[in-house]
N, C-alpha and C. Protein backbone atom coordinates (compact mmCIF):
# COMPACT_ATOMS: atom_id res chain seq x y z
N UNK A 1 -61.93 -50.09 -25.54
CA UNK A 1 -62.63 -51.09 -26.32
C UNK A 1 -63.67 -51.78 -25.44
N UNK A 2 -65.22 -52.25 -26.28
CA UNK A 2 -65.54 -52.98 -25.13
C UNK A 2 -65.51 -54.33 -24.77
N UNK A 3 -66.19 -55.00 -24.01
CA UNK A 3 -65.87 -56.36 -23.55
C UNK A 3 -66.21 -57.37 -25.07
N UNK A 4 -67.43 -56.74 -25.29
CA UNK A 4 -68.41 -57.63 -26.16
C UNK A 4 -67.81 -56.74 -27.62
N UNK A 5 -67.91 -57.31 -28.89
CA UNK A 5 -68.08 -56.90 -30.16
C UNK A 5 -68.67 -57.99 -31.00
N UNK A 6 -70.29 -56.97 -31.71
CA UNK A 6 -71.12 -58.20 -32.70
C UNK A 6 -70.62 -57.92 -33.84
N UNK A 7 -70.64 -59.21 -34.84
CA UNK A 7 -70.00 -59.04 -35.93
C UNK A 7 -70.93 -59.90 -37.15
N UNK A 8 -71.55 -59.37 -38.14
CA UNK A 8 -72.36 -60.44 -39.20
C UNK A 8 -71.50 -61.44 -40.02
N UNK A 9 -71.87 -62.63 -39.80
CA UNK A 9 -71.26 -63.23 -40.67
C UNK A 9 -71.89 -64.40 -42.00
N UNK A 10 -71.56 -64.26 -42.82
CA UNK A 10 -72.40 -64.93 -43.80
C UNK A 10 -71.69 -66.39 -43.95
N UNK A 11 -73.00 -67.51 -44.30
CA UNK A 11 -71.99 -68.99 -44.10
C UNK A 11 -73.47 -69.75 -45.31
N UNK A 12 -72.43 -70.23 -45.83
CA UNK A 12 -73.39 -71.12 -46.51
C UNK A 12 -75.19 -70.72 -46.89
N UNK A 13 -75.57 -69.44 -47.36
CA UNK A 13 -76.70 -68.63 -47.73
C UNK A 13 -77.38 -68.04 -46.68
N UNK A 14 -76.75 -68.40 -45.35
CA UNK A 14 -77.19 -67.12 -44.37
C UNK A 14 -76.51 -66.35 -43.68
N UNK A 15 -77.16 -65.94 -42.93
CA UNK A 15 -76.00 -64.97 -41.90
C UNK A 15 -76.33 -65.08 -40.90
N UNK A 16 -75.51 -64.86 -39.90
CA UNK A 16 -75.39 -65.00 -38.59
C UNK A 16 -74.89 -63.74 -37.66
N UNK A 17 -75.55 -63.51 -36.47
CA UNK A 17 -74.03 -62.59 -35.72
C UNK A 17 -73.87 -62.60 -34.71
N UNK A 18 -72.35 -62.63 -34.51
CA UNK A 18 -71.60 -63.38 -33.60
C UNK A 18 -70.99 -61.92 -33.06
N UNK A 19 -71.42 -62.74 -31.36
CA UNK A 19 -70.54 -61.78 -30.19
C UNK A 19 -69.18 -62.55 -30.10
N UNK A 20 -68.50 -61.86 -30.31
CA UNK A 20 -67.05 -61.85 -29.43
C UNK A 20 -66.69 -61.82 -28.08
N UNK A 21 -66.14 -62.30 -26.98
CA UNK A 21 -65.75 -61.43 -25.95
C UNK A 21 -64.26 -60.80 -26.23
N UNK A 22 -64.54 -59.90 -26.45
CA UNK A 22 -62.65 -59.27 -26.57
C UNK A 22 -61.73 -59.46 -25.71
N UNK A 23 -62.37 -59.47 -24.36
CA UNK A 23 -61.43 -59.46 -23.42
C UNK A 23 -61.14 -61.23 -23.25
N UNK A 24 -61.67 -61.81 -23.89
CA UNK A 24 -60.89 -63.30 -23.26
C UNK A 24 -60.69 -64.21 -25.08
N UNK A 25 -61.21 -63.15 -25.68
CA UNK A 25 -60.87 -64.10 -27.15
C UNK A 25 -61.85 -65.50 -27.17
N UNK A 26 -62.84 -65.13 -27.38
CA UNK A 26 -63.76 -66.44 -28.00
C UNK A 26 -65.08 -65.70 -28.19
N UNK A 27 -65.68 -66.65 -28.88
CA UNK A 27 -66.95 -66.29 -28.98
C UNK A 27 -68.12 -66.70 -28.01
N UNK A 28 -69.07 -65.44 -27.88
CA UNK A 28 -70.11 -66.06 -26.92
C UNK A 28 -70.98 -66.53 -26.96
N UNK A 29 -72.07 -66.10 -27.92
CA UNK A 29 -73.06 -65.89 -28.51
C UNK A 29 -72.94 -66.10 -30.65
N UNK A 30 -74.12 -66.97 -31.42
CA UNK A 30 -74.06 -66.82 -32.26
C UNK A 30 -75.26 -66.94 -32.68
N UNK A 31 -76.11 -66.24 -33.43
CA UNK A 31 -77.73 -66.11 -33.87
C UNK A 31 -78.06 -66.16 -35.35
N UNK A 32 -78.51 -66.55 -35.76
CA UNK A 32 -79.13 -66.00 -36.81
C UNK A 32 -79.61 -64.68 -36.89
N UNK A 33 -79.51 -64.02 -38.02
CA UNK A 33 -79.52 -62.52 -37.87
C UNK A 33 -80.94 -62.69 -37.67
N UNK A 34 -81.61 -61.53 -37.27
CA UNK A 34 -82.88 -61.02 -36.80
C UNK A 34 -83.15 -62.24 -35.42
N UNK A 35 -82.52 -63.14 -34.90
CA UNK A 35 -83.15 -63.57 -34.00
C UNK A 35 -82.54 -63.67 -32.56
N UNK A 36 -83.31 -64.12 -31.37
CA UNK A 36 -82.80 -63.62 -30.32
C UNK A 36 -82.27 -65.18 -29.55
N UNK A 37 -82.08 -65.87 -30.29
CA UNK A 37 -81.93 -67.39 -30.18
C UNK A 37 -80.15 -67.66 -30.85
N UNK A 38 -79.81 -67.98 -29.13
CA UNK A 38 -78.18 -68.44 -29.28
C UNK A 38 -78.20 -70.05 -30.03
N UNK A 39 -77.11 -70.42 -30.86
CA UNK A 39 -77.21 -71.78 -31.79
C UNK A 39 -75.86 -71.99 -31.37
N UNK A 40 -75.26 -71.61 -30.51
CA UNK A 40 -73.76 -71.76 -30.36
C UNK A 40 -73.51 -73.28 -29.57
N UNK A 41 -74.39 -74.03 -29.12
CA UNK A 41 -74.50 -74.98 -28.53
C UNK A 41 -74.82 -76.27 -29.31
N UNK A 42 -75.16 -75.96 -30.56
CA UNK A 42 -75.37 -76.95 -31.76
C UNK A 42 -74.08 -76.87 -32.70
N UNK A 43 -73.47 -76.01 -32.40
CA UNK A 43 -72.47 -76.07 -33.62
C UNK A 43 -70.82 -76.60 -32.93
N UNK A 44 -70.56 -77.04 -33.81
CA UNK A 44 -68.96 -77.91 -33.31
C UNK A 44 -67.53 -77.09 -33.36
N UNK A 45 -66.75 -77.08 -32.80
CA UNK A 45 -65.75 -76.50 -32.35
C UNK A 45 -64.87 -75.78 -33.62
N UNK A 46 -65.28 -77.02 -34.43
CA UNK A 46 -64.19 -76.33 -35.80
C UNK A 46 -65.30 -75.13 -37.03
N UNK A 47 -66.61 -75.39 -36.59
CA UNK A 47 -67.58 -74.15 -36.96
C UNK A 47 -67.67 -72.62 -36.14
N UNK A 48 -67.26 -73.15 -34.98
CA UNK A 48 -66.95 -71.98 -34.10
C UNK A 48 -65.79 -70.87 -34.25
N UNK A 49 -64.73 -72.29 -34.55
CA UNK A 49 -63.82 -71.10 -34.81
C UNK A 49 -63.57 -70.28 -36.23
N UNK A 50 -64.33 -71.44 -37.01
CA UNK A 50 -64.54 -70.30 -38.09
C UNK A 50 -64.69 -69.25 -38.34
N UNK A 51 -66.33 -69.17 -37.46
CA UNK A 51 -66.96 -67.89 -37.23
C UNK A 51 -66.06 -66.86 -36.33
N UNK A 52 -65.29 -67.18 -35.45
CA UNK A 52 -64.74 -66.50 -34.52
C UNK A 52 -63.69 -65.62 -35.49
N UNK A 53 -62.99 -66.50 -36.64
CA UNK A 53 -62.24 -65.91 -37.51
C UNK A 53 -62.55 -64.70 -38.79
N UNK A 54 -63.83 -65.01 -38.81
CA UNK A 54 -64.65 -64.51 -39.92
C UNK A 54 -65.26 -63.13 -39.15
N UNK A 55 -65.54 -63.40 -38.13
CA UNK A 55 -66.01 -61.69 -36.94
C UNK A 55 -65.28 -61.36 -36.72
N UNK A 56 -63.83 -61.61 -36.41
CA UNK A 56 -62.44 -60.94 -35.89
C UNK A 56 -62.48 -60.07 -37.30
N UNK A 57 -62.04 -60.44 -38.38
CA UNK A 57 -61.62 -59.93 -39.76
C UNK A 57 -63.23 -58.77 -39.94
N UNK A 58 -64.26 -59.05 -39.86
CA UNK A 58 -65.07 -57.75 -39.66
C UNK A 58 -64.70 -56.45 -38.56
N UNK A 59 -64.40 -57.38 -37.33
CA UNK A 59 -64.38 -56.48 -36.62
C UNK A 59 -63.27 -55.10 -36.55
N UNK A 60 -61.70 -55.84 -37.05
CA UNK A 60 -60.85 -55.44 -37.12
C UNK A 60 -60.62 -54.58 -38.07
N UNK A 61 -61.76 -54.84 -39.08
CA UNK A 61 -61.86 -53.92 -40.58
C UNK A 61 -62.91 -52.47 -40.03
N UNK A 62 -63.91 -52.71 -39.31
CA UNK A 62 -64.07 -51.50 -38.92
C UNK A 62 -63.75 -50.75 -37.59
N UNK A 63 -62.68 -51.72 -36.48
CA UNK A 63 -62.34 -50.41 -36.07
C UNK A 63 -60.95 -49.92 -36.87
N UNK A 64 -60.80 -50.26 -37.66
CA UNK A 64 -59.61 -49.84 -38.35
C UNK A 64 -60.28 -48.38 -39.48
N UNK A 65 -61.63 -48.44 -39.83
CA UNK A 65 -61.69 -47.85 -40.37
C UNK A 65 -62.38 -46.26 -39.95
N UNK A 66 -61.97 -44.85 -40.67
CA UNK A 66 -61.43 -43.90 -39.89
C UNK A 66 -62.90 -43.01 -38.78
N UNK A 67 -63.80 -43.25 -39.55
CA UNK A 67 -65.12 -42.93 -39.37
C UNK A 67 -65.98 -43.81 -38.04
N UNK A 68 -65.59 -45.04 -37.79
CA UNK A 68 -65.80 -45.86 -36.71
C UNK A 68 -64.62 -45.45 -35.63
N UNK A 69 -63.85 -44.91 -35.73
CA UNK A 69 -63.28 -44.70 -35.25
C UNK A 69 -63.38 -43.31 -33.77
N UNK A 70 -63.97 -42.48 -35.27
CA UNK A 70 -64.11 -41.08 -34.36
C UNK A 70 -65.16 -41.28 -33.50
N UNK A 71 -66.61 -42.13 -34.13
CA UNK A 71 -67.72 -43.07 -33.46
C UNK A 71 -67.36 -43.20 -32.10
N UNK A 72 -66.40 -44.14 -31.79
CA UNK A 72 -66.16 -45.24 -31.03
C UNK A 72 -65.24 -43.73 -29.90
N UNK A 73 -64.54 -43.05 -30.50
CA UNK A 73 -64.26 -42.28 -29.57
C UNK A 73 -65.16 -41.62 -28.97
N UNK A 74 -65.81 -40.53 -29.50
CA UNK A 74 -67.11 -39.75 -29.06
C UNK A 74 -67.93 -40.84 -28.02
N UNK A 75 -68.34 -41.83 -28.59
CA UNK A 75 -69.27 -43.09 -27.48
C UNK A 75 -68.54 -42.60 -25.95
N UNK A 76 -67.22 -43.20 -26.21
CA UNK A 76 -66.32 -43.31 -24.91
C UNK A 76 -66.23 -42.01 -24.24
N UNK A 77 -65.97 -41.04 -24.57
CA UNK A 77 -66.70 -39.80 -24.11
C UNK A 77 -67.61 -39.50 -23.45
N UNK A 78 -68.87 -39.57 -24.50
CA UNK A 78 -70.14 -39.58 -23.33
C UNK A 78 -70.57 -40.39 -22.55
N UNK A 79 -69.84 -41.67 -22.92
CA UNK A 79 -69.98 -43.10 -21.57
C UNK A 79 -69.09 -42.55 -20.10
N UNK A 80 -68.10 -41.57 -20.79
CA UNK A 80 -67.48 -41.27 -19.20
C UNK A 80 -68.08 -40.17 -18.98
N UNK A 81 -68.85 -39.07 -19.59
CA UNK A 81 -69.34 -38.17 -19.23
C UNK A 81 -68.57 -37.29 -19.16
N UNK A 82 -67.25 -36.98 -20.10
CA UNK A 82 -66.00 -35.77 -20.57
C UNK A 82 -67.20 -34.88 -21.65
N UNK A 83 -67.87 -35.69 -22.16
CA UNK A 83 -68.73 -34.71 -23.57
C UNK A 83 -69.60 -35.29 -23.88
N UNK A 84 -70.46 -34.58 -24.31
CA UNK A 84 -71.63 -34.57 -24.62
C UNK A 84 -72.29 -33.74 -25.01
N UNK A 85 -74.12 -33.16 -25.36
CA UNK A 85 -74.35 -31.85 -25.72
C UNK A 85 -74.05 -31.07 -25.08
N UNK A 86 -73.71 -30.06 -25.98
CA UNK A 86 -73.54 -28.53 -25.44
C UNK A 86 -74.82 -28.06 -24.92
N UNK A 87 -75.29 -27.52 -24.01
CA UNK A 87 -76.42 -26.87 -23.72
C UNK A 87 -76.23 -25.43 -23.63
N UNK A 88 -76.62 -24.33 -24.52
CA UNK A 88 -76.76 -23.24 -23.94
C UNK A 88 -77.58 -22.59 -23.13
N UNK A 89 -77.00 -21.94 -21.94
CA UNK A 89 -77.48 -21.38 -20.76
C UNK A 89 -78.38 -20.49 -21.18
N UNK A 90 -78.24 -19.45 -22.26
CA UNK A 90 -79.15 -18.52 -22.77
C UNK A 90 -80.29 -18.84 -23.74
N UNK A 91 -80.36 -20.06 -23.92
CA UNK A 91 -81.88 -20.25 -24.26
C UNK A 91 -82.77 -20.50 -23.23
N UNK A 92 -84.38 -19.64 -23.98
CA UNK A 92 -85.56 -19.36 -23.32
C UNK A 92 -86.06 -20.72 -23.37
């Protein structure tokens, strides 16, 4: 799994998306979608964990689901460099 997982979350007519850190359980980062501007510093503890609850339940829904799955394996694969393309030797 990795450290980080982004997750969209919709709140009151917009959306947002929120990094996770997996490995320590909180959130890091939260944006408005399309922008590159963290808001996580304006918002209050009990909005945070909202969101933190609301990206867990995305997140957990797709690696649960079977197709993200095989994804997320293959990635890890060619991140370790076990697989990747096949190249055949006999093409000109």
């Amino acid at each position: 799994m990795k450290n980080y997982e982004w997750a969209t979350v919709a709140c009151e007519g917009a959306s947002y998306d929120v990094c996770i850190c997996m490995r320590f359980d909180y959130v890091d980062e939260v944006r408005p979608v399309d922008s590159e501007i963290n808001i996580i510093e304006l918002m209050s503890q009990a909005n945070i964990a909202w969101m933190y609850e609301q990206a867990m339940e995305e997140i957990n829904a797709n690696l649960n689901a079977p197709h993200f799955k095989d994804m997320s394996r293959m990635a890890y694969l060619i991140d370790e460099g076990i697989e990747g393309p096949v190249m055949d030797d006999k093409a000109a």
